[in-house]
PDB file of N, CA and C in Angstrom:
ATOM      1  N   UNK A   1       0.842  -1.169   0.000  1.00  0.00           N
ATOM      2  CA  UNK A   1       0.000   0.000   0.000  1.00  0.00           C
ATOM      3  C   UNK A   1       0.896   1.243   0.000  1.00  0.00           C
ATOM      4  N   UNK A   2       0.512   2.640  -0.637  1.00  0.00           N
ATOM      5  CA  UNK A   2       1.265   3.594  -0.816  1.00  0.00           C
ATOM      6  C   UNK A   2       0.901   4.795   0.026  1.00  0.00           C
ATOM      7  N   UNK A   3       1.268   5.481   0.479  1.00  0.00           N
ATOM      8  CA  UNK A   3       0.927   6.565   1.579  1.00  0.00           C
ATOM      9  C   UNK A   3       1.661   7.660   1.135  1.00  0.00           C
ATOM     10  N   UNK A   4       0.890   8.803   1.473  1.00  0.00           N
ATOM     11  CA  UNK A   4       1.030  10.512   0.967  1.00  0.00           C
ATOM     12  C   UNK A   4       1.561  10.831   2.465  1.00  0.00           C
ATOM     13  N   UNK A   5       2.187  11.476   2.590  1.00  0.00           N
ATOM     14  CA  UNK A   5       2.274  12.461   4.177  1.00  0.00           C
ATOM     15  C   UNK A   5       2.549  13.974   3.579  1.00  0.00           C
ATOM     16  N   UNK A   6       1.438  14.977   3.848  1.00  0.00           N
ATOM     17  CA  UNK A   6       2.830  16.301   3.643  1.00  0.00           C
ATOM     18  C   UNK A   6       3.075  16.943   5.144  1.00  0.00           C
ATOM     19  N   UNK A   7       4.253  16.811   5.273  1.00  0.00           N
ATOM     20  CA  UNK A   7       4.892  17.048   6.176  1.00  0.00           C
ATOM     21  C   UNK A   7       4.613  18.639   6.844  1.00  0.00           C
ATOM     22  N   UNK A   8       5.073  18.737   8.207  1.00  0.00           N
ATOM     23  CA  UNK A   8       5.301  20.484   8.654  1.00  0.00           C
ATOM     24  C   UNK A   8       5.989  20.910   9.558  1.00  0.00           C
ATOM     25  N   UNK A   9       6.515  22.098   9.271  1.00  0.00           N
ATOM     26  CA  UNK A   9       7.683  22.479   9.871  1.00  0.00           C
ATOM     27  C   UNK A   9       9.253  22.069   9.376  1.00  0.00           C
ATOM     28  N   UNK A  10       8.923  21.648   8.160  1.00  0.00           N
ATOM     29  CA  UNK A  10      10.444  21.299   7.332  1.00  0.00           C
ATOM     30  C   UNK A  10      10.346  21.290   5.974  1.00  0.00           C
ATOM     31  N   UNK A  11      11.427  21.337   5.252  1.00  0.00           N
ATOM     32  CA  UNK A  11      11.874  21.751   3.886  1.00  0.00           C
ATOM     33  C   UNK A  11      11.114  20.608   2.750  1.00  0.00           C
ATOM     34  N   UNK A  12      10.957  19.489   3.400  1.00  0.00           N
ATOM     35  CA  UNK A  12      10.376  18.646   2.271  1.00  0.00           C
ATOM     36  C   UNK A  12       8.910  18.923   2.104  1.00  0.00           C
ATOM     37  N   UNK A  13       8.329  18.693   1.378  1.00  0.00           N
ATOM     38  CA  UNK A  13       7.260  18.798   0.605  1.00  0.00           C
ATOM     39  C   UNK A  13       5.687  17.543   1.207  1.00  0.00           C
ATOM     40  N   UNK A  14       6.458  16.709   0.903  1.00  0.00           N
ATOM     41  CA  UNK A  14       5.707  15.295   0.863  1.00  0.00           C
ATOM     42  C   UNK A  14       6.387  13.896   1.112  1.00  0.00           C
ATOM     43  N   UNK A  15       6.083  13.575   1.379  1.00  0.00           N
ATOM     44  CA  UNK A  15       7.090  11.541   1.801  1.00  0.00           C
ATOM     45  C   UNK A  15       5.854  10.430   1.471  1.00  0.00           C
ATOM     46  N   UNK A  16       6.391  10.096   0.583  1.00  0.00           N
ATOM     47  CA  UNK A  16       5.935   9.003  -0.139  1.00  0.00           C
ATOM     48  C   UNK A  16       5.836   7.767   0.264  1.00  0.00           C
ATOM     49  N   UNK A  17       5.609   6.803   1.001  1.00  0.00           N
ATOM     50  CA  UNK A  17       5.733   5.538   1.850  1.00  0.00           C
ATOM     51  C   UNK A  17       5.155   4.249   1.165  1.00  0.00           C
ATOM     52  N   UNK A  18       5.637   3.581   0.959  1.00  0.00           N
ATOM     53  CA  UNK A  18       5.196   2.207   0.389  1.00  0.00           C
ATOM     54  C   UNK A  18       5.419   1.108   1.510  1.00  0.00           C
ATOM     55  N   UNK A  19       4.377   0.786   1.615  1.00  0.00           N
ATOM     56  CA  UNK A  19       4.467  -0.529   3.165  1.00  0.00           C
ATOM     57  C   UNK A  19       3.528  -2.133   3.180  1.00  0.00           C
ATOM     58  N   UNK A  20       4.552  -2.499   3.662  1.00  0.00           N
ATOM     59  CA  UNK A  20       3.513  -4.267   2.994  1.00  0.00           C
ATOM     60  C   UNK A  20       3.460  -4.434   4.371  1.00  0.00           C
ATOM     61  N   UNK A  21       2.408  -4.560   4.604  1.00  0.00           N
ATOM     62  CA  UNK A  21       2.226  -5.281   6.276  1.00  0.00           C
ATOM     63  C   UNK A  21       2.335  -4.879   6.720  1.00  0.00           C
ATOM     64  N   UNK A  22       3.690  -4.632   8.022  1.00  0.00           N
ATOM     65  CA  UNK A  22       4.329  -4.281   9.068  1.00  0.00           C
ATOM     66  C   UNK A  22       5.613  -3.644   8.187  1.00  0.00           C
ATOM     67  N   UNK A  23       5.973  -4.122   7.165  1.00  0.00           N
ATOM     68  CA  UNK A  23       7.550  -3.817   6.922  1.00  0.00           C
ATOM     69  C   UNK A  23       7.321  -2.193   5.608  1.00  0.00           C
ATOM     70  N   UNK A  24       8.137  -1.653   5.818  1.00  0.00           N
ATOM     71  CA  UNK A  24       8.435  -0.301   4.626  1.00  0.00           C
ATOM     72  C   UNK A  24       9.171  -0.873   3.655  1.00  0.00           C
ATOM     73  N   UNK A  25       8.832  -0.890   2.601  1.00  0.00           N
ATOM     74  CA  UNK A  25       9.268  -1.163   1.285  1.00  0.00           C
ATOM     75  C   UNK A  25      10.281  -0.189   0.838  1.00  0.00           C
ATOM     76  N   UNK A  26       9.582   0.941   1.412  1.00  0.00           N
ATOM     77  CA  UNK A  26      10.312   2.265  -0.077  1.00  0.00           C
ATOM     78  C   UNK A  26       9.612   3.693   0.786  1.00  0.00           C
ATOM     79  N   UNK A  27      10.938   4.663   0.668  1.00  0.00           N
ATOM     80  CA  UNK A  27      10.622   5.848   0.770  1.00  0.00           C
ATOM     81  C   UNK A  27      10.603   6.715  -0.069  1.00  0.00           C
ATOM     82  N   UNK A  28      10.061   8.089  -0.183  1.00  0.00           N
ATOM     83  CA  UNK A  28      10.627   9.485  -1.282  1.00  0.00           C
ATOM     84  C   UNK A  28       9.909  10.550  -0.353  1.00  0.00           C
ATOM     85  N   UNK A  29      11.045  11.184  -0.642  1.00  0.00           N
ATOM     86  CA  UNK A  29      11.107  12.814   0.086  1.00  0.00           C
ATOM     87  C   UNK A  29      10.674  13.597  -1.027  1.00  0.00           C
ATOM     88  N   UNK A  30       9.937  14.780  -1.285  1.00  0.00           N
ATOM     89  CA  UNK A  30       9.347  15.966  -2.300  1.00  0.00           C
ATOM     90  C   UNK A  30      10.168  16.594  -1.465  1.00  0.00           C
ATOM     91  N   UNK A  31      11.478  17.511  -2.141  1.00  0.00           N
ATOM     92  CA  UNK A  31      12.312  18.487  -1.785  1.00  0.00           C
ATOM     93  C   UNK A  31      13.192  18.071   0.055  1.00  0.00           C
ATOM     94  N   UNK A  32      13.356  18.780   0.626  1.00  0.00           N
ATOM     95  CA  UNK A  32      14.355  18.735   1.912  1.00  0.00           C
ATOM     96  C   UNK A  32      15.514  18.234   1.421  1.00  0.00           C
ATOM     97  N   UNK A  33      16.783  18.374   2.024  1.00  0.00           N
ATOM     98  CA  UNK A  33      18.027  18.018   1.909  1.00  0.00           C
ATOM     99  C   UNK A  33      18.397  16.311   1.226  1.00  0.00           C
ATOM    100  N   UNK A  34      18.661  16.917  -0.217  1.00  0.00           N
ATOM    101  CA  UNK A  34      18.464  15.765  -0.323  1.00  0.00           C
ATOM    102  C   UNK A  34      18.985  14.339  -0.240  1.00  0.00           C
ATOM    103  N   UNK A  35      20.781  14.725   0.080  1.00  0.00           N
ATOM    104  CA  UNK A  35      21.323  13.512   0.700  1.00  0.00           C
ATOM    105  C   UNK A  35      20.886  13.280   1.526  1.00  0.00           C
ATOM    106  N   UNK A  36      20.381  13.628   2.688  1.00  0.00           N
ATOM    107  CA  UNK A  36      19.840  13.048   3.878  1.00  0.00           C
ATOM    108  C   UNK A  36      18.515  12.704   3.900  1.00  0.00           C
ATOM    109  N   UNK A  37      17.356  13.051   3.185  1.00  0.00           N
ATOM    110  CA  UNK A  37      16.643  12.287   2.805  1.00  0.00           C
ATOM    111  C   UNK A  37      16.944  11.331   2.185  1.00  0.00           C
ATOM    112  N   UNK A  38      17.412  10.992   1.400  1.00  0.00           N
ATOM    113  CA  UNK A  38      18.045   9.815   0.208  1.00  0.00           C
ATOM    114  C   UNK A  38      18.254   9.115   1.469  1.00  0.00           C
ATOM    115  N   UNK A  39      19.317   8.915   2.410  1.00  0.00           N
ATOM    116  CA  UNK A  39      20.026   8.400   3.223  1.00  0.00           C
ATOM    117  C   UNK A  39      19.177   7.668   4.291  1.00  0.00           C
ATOM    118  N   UNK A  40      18.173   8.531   4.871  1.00  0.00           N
ATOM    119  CA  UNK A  40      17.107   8.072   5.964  1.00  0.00           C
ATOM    120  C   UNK A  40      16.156   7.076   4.870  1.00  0.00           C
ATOM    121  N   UNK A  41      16.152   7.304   3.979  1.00  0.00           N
ATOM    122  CA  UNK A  41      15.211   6.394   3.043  1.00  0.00           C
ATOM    123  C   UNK A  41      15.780   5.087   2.963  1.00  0.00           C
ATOM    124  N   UNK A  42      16.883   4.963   1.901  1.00  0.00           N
ATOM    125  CA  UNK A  42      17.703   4.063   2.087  1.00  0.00           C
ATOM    126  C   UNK A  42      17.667   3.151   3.463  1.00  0.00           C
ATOM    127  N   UNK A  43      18.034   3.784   4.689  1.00  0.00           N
ATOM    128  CA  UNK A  43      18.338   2.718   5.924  1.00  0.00           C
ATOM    129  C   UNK A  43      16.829   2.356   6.219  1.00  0.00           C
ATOM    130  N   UNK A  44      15.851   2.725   5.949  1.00  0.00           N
ATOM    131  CA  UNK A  44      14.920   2.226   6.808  1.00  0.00           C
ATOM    132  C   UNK A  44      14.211   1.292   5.372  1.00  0.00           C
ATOM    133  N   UNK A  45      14.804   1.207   4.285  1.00  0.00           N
ATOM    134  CA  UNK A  45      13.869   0.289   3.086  1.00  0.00           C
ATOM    135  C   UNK A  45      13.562  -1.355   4.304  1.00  0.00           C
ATOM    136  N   UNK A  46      12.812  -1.861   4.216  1.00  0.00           N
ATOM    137  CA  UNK A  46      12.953  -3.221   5.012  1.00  0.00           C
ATOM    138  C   UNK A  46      12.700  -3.094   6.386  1.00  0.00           C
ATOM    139  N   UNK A  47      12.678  -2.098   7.173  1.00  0.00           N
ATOM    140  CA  UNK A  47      12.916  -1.868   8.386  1.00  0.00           C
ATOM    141  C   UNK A  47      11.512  -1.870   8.812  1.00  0.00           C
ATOM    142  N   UNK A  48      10.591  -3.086   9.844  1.00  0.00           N
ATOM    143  CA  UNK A  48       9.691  -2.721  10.704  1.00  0.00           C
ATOM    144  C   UNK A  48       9.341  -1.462  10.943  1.00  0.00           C
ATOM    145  N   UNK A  49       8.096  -1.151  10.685  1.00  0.00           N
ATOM    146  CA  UNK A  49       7.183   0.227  11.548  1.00  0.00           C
ATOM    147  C   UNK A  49       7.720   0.844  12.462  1.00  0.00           C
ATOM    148  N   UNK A  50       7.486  -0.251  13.490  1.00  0.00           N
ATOM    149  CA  UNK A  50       7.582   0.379  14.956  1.00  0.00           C
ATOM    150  C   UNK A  50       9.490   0.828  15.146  1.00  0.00           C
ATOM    151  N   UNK A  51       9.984  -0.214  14.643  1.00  0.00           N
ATOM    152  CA  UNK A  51      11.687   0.342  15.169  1.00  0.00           C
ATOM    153  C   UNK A  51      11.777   1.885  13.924  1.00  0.00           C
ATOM    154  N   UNK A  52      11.205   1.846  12.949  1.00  0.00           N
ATOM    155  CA  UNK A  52      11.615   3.018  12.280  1.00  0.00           C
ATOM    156  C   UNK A  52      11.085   4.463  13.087  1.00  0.00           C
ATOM    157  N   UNK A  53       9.927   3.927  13.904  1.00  0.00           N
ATOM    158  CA  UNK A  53       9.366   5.356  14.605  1.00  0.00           C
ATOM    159  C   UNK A  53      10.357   5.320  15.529  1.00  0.00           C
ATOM    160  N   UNK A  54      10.458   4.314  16.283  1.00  0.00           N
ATOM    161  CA  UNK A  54      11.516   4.356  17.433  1.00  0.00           C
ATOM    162  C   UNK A  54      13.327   4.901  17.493  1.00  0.00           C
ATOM    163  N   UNK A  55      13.803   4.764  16.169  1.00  0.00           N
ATOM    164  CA  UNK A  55      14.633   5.589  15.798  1.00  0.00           C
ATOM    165  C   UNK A  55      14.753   6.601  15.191  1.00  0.00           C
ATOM    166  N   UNK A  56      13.163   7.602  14.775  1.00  0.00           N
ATOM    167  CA  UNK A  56      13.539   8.619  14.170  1.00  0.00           C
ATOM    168  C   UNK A  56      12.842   9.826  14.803  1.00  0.00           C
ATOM    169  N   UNK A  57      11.991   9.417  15.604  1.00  0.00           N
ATOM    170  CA  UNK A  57      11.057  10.461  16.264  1.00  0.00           C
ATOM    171  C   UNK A  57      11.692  10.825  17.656  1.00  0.00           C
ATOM    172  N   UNK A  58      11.595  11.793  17.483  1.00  0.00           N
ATOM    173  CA  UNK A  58      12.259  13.104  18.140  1.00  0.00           C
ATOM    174  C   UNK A  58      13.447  13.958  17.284  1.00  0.00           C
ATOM    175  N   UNK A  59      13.725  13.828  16.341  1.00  0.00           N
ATOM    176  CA  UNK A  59      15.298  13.866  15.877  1.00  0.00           C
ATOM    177  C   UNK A  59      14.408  15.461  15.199  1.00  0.00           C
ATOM    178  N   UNK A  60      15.538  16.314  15.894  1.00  0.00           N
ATOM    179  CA  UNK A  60      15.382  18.114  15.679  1.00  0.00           C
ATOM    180  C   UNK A  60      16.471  18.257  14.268  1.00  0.00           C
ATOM    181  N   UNK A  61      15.433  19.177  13.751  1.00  0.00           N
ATOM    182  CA  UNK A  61      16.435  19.948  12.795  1.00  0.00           C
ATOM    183  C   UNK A  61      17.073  21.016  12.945  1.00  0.00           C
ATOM    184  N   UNK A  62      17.878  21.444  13.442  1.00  0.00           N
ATOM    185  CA  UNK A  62      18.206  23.262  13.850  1.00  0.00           C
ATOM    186  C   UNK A  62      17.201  23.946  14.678  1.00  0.00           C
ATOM    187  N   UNK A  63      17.079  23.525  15.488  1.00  0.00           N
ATOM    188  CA  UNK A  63      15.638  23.895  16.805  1.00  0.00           C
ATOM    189  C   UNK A  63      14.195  24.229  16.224  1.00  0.00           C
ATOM    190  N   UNK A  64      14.217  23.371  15.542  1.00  0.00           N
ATOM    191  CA  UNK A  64      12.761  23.674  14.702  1.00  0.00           C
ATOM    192  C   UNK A  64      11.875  22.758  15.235  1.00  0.00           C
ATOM    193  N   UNK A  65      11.939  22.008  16.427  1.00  0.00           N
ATOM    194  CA  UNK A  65      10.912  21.397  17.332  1.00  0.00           C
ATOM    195  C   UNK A  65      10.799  20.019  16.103  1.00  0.00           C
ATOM    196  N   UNK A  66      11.477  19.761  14.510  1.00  0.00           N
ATOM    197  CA  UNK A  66      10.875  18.317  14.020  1.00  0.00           C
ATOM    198  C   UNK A  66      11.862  18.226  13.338  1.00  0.00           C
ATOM    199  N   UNK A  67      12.051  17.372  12.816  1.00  0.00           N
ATOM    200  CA  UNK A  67      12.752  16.947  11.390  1.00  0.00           C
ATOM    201  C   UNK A  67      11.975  16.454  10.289  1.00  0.00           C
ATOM    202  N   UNK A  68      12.984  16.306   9.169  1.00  0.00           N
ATOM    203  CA  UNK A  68      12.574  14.968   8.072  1.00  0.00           C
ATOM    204  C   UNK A  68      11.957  13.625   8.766  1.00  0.00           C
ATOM    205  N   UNK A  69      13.064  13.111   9.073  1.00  0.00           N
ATOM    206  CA  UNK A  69      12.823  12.148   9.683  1.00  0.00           C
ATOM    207  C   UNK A  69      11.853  11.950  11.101  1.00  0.00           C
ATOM    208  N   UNK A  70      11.986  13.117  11.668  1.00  0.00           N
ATOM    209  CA  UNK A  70      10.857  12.935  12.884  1.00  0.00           C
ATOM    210  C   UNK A  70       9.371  13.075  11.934  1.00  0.00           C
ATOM    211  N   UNK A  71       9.168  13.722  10.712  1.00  0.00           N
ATOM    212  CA  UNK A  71       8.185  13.738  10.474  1.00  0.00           C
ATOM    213  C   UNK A  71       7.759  12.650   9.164  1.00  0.00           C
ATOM    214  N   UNK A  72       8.789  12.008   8.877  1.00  0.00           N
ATOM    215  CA  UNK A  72       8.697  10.430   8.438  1.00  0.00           C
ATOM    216  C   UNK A  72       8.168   9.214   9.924  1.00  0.00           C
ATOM    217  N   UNK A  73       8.499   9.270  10.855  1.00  0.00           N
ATOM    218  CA  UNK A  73       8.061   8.947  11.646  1.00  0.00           C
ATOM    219  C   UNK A  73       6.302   9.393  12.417  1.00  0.00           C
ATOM    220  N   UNK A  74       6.304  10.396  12.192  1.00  0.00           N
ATOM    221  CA  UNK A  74       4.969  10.851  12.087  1.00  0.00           C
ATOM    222  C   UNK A  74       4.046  10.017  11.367  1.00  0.00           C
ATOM    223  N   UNK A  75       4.361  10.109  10.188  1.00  0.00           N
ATOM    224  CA  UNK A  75       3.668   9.544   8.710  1.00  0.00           C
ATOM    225  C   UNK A  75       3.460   8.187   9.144  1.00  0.00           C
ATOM    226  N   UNK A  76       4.355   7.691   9.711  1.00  0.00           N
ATOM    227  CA  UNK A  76       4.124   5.914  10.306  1.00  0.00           C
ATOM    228  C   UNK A  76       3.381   5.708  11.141  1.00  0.00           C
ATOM    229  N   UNK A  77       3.441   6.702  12.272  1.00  0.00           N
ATOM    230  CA  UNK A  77       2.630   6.528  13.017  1.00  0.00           C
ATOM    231  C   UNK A  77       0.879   6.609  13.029  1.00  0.00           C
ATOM    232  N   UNK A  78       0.728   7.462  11.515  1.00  0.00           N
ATOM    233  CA  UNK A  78      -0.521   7.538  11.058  1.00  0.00           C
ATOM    234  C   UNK A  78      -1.153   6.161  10.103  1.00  0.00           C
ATOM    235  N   UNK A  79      -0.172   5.563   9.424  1.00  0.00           N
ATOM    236  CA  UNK A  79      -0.140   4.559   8.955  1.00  0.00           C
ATOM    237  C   UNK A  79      -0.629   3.544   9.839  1.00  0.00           C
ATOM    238  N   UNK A  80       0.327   3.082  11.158  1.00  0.00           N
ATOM    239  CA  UNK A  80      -0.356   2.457  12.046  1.00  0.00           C
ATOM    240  C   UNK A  80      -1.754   2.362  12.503  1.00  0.00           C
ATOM    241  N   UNK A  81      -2.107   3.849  12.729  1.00  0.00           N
ATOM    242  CA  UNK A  81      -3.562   3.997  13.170  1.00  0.00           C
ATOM    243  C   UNK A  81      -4.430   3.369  12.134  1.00  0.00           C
ATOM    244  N   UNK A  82      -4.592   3.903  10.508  1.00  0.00           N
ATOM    245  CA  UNK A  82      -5.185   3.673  10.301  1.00  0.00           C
ATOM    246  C   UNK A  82      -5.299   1.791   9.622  1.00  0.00           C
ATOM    247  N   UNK A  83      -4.345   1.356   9.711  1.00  0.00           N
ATOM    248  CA  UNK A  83      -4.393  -0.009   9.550  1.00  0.00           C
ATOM    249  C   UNK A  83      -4.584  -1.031  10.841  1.00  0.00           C
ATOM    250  N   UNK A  84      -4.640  -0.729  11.706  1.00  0.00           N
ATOM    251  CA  UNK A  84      -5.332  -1.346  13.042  1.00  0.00           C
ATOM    252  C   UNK A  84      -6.570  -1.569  13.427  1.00  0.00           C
TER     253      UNK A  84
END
Protein backbone atom coordinates (compact mmCIF):
# COMPACT_ATOMS: atom_id res chain seq x y z
CA UNK A 1 0.00 0.00 0.00
CA UNK A 2 1.27 3.59 -0.82
CA UNK A 3 0.93 6.56 1.58
CA UNK A 4 1.03 10.51 0.97
CA UNK A 5 2.27 12.46 4.18
CA UNK A 6 2.83 16.30 3.64
CA UNK A 7 4.89 17.05 6.18
CA UNK A 8 5.30 20.48 8.65
CA UNK A 9 7.68 22.48 9.87
CA UNK A 10 10.44 21.30 7.33
CA UNK A 11 11.87 21.75 3.89
CA UNK A 12 10.38 18.65 2.27
CA UNK A 13 7.26 18.80 0.60
CA UNK A 14 5.71 15.29 0.86
CA UNK A 15 7.09 11.54 1.80
CA UNK A 16 5.93 9.00 -0.14
CA UNK A 17 5.73 5.54 1.85
CA UNK A 18 5.20 2.21 0.39
CA UNK A 19 4.47 -0.53 3.17
CA UNK A 20 3.51 -4.27 2.99
CA UNK A 21 2.23 -5.28 6.28
CA UNK A 22 4.33 -4.28 9.07
CA UNK A 23 7.55 -3.82 6.92
CA UNK A 24 8.44 -0.30 4.63
CA UNK A 25 9.27 -1.16 1.29
CA UNK A 26 10.31 2.27 -0.08
CA UNK A 27 10.62 5.85 0.77
CA UNK A 28 10.63 9.48 -1.28
CA UNK A 29 11.11 12.81 0.09
CA UNK A 30 9.35 15.97 -2.30
CA UNK A 31 12.31 18.49 -1.79
CA UNK A 32 14.35 18.74 1.91
CA UNK A 33 18.03 18.02 1.91
CA UNK A 34 18.46 15.76 -0.32
CA UNK A 35 21.32 13.51 0.70
CA UNK A 36 19.84 13.05 3.88
CA UNK A 37 16.64 12.29 2.80
CA UNK A 38 18.04 9.82 0.21
CA UNK A 39 20.03 8.40 3.22
CA UNK A 40 17.11 8.07 5.96
CA UNK A 41 15.21 6.39 3.04
CA UNK A 42 17.70 4.06 2.09
CA UNK A 43 18.34 2.72 5.92
CA UNK A 44 14.92 2.23 6.81
CA UNK A 45 13.87 0.29 3.09
CA UNK A 46 12.95 -3.22 5.01
CA UNK A 47 12.92 -1.87 8.39
CA UNK A 48 9.69 -2.72 10.70
CA UNK A 49 7.18 0.23 11.55
CA UNK A 50 7.58 0.38 14.96
CA UNK A 51 11.69 0.34 15.17
CA UNK A 52 11.62 3.02 12.28
CA UNK A 53 9.37 5.36 14.60
CA UNK A 54 11.52 4.36 17.43
CA UNK A 55 14.63 5.59 15.80
CA UNK A 56 13.54 8.62 14.17
CA UNK A 57 11.06 10.46 16.26
CA UNK A 58 12.26 13.10 18.14
CA UNK A 59 15.30 13.87 15.88
CA UNK A 60 15.38 18.11 15.68
CA UNK A 61 16.44 19.95 12.80
CA UNK A 62 18.21 23.26 13.85
CA UNK A 63 15.64 23.89 16.80
CA UNK A 64 12.76 23.67 14.70
CA UNK A 65 10.91 21.40 17.33
CA UNK A 66 10.87 18.32 14.02
CA UNK A 67 12.75 16.95 11.39
CA UNK A 68 12.57 14.97 8.07
CA UNK A 69 12.82 12.15 9.68
CA UNK A 70 10.86 12.93 12.88
CA UNK A 71 8.18 13.74 10.47
CA UNK A 72 8.70 10.43 8.44
CA UNK A 73 8.06 8.95 11.65
CA UNK A 74 4.97 10.85 12.09
CA UNK A 75 3.67 9.54 8.71
CA UNK A 76 4.12 5.91 10.31
CA UNK A 77 2.63 6.53 13.02
CA UNK A 78 -0.52 7.54 11.06
CA UNK A 79 -0.14 4.56 8.95
CA UNK A 80 -0.36 2.46 12.05
CA UNK A 81 -3.56 4.00 13.17
CA UNK A 82 -5.18 3.67 10.30
CA UNK A 83 -4.39 -0.01 9.55
CA UNK A 84 -5.33 -1.35 13.04
Amino acid sequence: MIYKYRPVGVCSMEITIEVEGNTIKSVHFLGGCAGNTQGVASLIAGMKIDEAIKRLKGIDCAGKGTSCPDQLAKALEEIKEQTV
